[in-house]
PDB file of N, CA and C in Angstrom:
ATOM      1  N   UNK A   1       3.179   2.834  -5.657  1.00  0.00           N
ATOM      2  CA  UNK A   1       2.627   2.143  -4.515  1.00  0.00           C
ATOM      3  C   UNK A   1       3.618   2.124  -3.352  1.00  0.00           C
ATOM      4  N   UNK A   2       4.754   2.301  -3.588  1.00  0.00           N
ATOM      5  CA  UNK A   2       5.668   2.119  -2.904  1.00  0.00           C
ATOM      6  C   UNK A   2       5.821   3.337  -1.463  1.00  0.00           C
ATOM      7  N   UNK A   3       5.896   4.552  -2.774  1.00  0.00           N
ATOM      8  CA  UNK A   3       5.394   6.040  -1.289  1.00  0.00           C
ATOM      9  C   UNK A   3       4.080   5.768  -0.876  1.00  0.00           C
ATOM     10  N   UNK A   4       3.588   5.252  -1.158  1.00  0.00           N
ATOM     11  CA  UNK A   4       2.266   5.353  -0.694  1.00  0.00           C
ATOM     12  C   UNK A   4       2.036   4.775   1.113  1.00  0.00           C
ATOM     13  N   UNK A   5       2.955   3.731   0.558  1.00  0.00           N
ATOM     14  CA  UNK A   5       3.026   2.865   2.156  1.00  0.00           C
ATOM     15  C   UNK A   5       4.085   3.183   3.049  1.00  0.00           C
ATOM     16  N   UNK A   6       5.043   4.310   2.054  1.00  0.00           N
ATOM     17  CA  UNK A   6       5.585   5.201   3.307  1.00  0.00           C
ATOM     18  C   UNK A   6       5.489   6.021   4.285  1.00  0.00           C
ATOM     19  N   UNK A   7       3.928   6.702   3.594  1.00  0.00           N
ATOM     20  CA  UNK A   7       3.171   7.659   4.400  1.00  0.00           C
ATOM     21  C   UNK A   7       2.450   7.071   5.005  1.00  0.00           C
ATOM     22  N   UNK A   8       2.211   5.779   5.494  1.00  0.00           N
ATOM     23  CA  UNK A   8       0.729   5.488   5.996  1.00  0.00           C
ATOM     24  C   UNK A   8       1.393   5.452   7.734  1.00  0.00           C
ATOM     25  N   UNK A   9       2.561   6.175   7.974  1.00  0.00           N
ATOM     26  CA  UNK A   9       2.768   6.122   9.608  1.00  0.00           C
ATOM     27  C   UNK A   9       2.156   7.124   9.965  1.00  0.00           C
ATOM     28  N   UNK A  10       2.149   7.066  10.976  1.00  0.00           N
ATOM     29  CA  UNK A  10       1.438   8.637  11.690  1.00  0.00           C
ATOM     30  C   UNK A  10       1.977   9.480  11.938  1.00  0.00           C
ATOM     31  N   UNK A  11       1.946  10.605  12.378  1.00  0.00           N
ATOM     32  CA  UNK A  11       3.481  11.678  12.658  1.00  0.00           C
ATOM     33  C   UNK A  11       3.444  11.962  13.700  1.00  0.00           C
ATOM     34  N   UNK A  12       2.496  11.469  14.316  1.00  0.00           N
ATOM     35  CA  UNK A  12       3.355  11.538  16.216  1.00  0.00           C
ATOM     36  C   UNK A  12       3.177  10.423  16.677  1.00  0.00           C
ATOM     37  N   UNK A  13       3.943  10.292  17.341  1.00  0.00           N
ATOM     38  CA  UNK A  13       4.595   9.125  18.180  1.00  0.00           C
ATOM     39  C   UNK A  13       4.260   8.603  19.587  1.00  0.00           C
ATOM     40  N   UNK A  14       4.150   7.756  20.399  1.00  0.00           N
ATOM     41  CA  UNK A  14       3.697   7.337  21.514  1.00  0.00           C
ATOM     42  C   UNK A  14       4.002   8.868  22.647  1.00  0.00           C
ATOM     43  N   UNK A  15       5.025   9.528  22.800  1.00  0.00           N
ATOM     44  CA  UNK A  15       5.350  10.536  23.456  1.00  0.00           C
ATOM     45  C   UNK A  15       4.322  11.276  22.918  1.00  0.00           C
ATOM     46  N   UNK A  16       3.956  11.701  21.555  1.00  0.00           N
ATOM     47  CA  UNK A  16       2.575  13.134  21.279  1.00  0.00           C
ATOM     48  C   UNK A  16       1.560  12.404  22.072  1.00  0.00           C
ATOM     49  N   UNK A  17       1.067  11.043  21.686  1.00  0.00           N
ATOM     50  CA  UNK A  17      -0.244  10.541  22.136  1.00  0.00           C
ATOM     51  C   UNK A  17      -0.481  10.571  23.780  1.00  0.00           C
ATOM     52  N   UNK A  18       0.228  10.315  24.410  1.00  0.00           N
ATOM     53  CA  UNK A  18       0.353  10.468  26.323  1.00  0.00           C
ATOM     54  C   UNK A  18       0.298  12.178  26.131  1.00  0.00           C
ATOM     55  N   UNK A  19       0.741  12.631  25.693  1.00  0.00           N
ATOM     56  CA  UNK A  19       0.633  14.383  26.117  1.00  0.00           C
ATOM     57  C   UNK A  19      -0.632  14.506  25.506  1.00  0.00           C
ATOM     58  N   UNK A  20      -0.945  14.591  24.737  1.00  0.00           N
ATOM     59  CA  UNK A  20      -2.267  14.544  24.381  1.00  0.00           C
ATOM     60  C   UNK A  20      -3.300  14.073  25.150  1.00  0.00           C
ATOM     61  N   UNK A  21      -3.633  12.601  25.551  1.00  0.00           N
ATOM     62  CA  UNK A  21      -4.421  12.272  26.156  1.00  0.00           C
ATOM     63  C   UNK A  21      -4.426  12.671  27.489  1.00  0.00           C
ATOM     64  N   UNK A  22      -3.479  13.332  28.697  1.00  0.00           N
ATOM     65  CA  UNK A  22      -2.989  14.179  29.438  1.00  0.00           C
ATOM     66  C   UNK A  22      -3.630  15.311  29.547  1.00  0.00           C
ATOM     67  N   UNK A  23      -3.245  16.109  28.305  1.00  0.00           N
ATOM     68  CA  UNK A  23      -4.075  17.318  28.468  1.00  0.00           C
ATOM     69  C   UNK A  23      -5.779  17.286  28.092  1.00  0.00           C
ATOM     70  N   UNK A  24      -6.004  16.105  27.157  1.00  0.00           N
ATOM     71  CA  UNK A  24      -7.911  15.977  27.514  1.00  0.00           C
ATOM     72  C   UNK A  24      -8.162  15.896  28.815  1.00  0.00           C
ATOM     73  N   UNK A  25      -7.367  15.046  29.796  1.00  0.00           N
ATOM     74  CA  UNK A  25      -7.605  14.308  30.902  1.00  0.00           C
ATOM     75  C   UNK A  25      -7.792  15.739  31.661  1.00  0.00           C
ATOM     76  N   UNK A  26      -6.856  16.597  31.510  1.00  0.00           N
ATOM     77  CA  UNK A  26      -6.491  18.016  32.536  1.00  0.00           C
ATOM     78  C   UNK A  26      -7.778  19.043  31.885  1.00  0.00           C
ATOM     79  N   UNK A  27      -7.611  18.971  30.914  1.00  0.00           N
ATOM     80  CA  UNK A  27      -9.246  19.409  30.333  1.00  0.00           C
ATOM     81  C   UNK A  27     -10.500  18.988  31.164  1.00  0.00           C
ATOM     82  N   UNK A  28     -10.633  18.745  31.007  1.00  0.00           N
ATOM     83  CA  UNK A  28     -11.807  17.156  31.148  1.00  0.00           C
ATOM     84  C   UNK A  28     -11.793  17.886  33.103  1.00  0.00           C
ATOM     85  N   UNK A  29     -10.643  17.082  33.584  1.00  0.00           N
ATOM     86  CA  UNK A  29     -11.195  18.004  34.872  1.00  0.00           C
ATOM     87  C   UNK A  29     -11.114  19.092  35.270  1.00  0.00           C
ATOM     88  N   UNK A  30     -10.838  20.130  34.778  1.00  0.00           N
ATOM     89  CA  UNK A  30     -11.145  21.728  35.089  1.00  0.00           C
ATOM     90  C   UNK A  30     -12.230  21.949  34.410  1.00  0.00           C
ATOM     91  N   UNK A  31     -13.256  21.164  33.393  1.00  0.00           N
ATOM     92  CA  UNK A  31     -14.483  21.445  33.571  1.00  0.00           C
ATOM     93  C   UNK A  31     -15.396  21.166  34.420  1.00  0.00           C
ATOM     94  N   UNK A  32     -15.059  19.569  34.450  1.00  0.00           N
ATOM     95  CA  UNK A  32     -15.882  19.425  35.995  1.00  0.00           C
ATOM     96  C   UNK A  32     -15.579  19.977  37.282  1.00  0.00           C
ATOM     97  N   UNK A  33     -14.284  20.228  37.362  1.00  0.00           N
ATOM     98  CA  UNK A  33     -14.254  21.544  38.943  1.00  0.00           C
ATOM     99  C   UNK A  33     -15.158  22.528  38.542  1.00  0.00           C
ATOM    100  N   UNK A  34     -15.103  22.818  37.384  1.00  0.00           N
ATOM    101  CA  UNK A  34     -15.783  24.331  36.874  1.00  0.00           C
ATOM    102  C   UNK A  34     -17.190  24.141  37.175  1.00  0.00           C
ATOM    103  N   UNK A  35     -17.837  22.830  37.060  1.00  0.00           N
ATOM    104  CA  UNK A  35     -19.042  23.010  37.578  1.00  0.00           C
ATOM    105  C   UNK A  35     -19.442  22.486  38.748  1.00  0.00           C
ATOM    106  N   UNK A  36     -19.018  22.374  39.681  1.00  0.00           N
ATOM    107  CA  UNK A  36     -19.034  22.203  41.383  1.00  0.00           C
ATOM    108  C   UNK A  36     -19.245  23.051  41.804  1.00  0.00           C
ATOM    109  N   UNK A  37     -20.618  23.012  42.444  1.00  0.00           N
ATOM    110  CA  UNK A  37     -21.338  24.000  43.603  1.00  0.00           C
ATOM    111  C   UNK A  37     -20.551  24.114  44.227  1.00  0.00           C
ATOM    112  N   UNK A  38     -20.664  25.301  44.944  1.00  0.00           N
ATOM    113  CA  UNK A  38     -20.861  26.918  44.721  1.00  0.00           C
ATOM    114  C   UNK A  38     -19.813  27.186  43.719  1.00  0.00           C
ATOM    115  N   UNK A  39     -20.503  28.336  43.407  1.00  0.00           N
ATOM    116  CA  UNK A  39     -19.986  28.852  42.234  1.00  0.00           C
ATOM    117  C   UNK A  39     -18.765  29.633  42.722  1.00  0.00           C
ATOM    118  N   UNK A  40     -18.859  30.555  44.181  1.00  0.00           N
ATOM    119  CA  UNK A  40     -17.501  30.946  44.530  1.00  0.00           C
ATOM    120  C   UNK A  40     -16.603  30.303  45.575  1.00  0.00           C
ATOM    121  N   UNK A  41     -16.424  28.895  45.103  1.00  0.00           N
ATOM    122  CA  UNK A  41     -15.497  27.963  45.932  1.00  0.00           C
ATOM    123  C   UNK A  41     -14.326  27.894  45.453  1.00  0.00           C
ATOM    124  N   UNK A  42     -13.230  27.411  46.307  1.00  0.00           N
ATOM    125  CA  UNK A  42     -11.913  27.492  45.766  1.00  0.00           C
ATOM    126  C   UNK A  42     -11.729  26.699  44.076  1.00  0.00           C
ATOM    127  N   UNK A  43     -12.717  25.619  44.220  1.00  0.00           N
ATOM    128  CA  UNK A  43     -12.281  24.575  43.124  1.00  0.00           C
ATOM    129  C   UNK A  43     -12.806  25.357  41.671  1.00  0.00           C
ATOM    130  N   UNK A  44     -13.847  25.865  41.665  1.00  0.00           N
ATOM    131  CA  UNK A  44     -14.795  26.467  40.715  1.00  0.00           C
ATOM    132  C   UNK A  44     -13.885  27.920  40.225  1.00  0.00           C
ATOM    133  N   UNK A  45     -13.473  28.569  41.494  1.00  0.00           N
ATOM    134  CA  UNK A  45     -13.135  29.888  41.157  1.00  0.00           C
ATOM    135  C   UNK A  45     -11.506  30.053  40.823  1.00  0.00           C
ATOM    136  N   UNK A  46     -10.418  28.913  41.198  1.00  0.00           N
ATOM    137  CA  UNK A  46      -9.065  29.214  41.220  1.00  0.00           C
ATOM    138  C   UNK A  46      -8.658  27.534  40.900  1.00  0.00           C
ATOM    139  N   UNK A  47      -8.673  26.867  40.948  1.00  0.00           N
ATOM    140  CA  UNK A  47      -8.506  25.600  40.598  1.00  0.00           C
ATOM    141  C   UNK A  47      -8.895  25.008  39.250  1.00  0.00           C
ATOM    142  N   UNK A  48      -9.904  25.275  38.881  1.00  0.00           N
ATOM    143  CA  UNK A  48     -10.653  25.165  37.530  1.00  0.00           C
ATOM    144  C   UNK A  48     -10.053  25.797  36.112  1.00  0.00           C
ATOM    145  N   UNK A  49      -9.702  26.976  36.128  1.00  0.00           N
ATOM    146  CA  UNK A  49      -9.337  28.121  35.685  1.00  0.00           C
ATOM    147  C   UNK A  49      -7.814  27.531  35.255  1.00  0.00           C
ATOM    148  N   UNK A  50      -7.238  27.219  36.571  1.00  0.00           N
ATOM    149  CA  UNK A  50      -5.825  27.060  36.122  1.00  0.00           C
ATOM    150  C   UNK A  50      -5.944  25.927  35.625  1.00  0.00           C
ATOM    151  N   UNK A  51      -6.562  24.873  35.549  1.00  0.00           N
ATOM    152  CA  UNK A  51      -6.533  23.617  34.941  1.00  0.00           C
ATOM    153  C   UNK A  51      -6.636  23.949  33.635  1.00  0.00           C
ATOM    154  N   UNK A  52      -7.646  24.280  33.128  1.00  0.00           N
ATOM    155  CA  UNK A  52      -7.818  24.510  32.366  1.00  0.00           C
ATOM    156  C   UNK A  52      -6.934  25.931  31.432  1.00  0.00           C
ATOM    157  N   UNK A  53      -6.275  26.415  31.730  1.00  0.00           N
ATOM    158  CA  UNK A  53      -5.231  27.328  30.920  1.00  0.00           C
ATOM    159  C   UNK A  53      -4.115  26.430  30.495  1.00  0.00           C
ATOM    160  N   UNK A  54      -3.993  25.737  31.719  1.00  0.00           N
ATOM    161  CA  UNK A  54      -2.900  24.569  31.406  1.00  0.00           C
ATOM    162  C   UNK A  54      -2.912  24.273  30.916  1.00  0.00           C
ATOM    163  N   UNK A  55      -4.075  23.138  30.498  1.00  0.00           N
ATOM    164  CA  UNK A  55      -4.091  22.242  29.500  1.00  0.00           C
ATOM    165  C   UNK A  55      -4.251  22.445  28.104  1.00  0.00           C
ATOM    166  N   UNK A  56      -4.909  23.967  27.917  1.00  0.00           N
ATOM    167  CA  UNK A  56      -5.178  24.335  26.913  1.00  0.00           C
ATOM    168  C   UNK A  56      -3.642  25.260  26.224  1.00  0.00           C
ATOM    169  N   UNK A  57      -3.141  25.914  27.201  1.00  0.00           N
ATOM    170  CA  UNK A  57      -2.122  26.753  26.424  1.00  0.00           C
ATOM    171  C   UNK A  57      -0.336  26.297  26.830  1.00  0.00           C
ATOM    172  N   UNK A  58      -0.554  24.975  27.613  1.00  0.00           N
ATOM    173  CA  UNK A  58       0.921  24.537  27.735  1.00  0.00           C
ATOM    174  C   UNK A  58       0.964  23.033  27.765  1.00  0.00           C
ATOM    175  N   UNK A  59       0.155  22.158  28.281  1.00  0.00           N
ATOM    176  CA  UNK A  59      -0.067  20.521  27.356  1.00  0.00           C
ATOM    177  C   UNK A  59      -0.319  20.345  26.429  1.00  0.00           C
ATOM    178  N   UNK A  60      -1.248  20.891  25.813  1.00  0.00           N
ATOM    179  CA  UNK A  60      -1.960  20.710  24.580  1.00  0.00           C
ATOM    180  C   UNK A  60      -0.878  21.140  23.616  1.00  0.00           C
ATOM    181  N   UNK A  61      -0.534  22.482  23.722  1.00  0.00           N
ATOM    182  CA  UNK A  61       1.267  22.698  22.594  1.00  0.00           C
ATOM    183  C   UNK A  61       2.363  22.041  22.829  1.00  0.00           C
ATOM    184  N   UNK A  62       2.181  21.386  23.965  1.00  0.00           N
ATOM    185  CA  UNK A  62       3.664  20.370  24.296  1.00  0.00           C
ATOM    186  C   UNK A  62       3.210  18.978  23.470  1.00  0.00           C
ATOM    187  N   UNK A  63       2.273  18.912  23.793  1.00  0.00           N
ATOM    188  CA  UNK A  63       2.024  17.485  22.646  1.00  0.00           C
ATOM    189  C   UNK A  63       1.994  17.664  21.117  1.00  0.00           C
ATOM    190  N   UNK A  64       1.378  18.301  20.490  1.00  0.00           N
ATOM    191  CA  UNK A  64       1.638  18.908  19.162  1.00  0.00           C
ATOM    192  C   UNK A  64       3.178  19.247  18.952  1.00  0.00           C
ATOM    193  N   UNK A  65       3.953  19.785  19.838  1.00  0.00           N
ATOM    194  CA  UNK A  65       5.324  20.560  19.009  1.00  0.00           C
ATOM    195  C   UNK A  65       6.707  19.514  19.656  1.00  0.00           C
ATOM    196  N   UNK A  66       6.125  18.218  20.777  1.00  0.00           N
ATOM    197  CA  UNK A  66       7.217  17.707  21.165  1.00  0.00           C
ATOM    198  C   UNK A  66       8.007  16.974  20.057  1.00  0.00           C
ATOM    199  N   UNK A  67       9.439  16.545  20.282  1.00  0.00           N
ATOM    200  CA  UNK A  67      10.316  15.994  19.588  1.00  0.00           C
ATOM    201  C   UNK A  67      11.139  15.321  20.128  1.00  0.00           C
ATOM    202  N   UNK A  68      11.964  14.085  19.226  1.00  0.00           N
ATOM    203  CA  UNK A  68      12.271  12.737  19.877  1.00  0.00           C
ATOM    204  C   UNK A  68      13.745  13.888  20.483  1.00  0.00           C
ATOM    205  N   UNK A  69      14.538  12.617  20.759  1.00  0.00           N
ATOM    206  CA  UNK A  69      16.429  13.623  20.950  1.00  0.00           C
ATOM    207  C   UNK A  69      17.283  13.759  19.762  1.00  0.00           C
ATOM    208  N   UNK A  70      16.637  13.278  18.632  1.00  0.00           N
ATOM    209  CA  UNK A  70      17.575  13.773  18.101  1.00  0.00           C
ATOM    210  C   UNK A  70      17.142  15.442  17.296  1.00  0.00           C
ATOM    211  N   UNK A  71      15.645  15.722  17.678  1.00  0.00           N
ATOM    212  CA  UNK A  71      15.671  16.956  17.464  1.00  0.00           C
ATOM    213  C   UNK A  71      14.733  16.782  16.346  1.00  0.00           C
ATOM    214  N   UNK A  72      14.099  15.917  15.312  1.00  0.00           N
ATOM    215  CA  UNK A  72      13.048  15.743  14.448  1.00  0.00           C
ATOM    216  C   UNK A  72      12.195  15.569  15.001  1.00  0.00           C
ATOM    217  N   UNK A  73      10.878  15.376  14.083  1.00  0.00           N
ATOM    218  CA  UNK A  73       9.248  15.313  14.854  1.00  0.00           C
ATOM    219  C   UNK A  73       9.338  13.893  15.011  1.00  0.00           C
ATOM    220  N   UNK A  74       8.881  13.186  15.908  1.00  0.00           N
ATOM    221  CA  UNK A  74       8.552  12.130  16.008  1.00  0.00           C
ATOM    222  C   UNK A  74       7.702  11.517  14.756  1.00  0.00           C
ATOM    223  N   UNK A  75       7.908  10.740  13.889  1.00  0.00           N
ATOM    224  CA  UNK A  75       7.881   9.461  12.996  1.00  0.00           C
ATOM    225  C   UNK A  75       8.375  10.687  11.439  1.00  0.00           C
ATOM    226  N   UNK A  76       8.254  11.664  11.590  1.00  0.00           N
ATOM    227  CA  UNK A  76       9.135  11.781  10.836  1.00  0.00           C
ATOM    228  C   UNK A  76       9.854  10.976   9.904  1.00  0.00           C
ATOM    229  N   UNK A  77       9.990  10.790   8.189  1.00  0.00           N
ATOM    230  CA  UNK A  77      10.685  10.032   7.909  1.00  0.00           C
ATOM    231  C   UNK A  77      12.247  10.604   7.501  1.00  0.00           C
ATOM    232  N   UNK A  78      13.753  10.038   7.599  1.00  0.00           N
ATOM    233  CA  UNK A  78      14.725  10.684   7.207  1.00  0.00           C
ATOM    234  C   UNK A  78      15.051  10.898   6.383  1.00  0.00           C
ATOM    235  N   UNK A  79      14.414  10.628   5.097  1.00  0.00           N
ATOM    236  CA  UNK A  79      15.005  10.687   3.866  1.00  0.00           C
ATOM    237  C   UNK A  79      14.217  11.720   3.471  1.00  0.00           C
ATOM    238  N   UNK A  80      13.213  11.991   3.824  1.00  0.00           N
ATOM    239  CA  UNK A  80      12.340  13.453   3.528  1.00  0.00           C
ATOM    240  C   UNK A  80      12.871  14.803   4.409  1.00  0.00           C
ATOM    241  N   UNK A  81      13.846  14.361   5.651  1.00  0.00           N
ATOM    242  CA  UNK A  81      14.248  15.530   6.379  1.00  0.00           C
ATOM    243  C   UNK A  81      15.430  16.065   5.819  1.00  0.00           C
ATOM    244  N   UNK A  82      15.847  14.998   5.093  1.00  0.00           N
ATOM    245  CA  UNK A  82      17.352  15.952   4.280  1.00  0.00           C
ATOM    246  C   UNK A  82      16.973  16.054   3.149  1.00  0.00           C
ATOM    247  N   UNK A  83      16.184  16.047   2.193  1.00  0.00           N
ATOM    248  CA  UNK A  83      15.578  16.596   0.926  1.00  0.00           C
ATOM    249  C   UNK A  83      15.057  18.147   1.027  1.00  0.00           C
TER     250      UNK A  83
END
């Protein structure tokens, strides 16, 4: 019972959860630019696009792969990192 209630933390940490909710947020609006009449307007055609690469191929992996300073994953426990 004892491991049991060692695992019940989560493995990311207030820093994953803000990058995370960040990149839904950056998500979230490069779809709605994406659908703003006309279809060949700056927001729809060049604004949208990059929002959305962003969030998908450089927030979204910054929240998943960030780490505290000392270089472990956030909640990480230490006695499992030197085993």
């Amino acid at each position: 019972m004892d491991q049991a209630s060692k695992h019940t933390e989560l493995p990311f940490g207030r820093r994953n959860w803000i990058l995370f909710g960040a990149s839904l947020a950056i998500i979230a609006l490069g779809y709605v630019l994406l659908s703003i009449p006309p279809a060949d307007g700056f927001l729809s055609l060049t604004a949208a696009p990059i929002l959305l690469v962003s969030g998908y191929c450089v927030v979204l992996p910054a929240a998943i792969l960030a780490r505290d300073s000392e270089g472990t994953i956030l909640g990480a426990d230490e006695d499992t990192a030197s085993a």
